[in-house]
Protein backbone atom coordinates (compact mmCIF):
# COMPACT_ATOMS: atom_id res chain seq x y z
CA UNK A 1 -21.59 6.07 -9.30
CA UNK A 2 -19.04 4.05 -7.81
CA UNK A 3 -19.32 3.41 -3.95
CA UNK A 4 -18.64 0.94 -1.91
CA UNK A 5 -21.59 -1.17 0.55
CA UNK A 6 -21.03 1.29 3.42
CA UNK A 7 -22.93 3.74 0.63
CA UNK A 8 -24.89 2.00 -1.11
CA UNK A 9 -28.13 3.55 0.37
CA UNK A 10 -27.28 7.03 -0.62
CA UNK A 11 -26.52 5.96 -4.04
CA UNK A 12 -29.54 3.80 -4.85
CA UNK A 13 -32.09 6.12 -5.63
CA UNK A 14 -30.42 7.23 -8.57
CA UNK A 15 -29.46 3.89 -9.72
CA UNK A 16 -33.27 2.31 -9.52
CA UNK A 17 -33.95 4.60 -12.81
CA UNK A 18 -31.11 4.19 -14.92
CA UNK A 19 -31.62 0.07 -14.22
CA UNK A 20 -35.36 0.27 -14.41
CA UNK A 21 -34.86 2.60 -17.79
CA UNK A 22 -32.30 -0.36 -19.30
CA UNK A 23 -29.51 2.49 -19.73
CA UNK A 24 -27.40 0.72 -17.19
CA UNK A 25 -27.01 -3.10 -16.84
CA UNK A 26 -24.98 -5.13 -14.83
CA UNK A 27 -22.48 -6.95 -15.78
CA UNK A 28 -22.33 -10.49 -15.45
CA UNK A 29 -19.36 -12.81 -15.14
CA UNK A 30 -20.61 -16.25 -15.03
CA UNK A 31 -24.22 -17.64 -13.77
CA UNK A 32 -24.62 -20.80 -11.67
CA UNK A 33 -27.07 -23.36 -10.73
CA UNK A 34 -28.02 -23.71 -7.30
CA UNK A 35 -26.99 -26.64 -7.06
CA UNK A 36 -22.89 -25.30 -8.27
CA UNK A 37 -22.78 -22.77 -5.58
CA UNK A 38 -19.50 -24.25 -3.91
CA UNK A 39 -17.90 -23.57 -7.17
CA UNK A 40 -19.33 -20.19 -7.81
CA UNK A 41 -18.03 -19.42 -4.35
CA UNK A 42 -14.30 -20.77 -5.30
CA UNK A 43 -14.50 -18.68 -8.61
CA UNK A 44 -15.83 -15.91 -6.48
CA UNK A 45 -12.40 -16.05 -4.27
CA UNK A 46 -9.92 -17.55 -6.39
CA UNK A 47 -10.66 -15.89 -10.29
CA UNK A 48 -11.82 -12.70 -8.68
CA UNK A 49 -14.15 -12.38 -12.11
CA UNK A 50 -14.58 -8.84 -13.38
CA UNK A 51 -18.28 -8.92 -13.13
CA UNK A 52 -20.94 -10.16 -10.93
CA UNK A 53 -21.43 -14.43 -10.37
CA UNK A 54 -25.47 -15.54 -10.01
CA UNK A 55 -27.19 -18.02 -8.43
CA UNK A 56 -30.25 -18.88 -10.41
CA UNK A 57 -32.66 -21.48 -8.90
């Protein structure tokens, strides 16, 4: 299921199960507050982290 943004539409109908279902997850690297977003942008670019960096509000 890997793709890249450019494909993303073609490939989201099968993903919408599998998430919905729990049998994948994403991973997460590191979650922010809102108020740290400058710094989850720097870890974003500089740390290139392995999985995905949230904003929660």
């Amino acid at each position: 299921m890997a793709g890249s943004a450019g494909n993303r539409a073609a490939v989201t109908p099968v993903r919408i199960p599998l998430i919905v279902g729990g049998s994948v997850k994403p991973v997460v690297d590191r979650v922010y507050p809102l108020g740290k977003a400058g710094e989850a942008l720097r870890r974003l670019i500089e740390d290139r982290p392995f999985g995905k960096v949230v904003l929660a509000g």
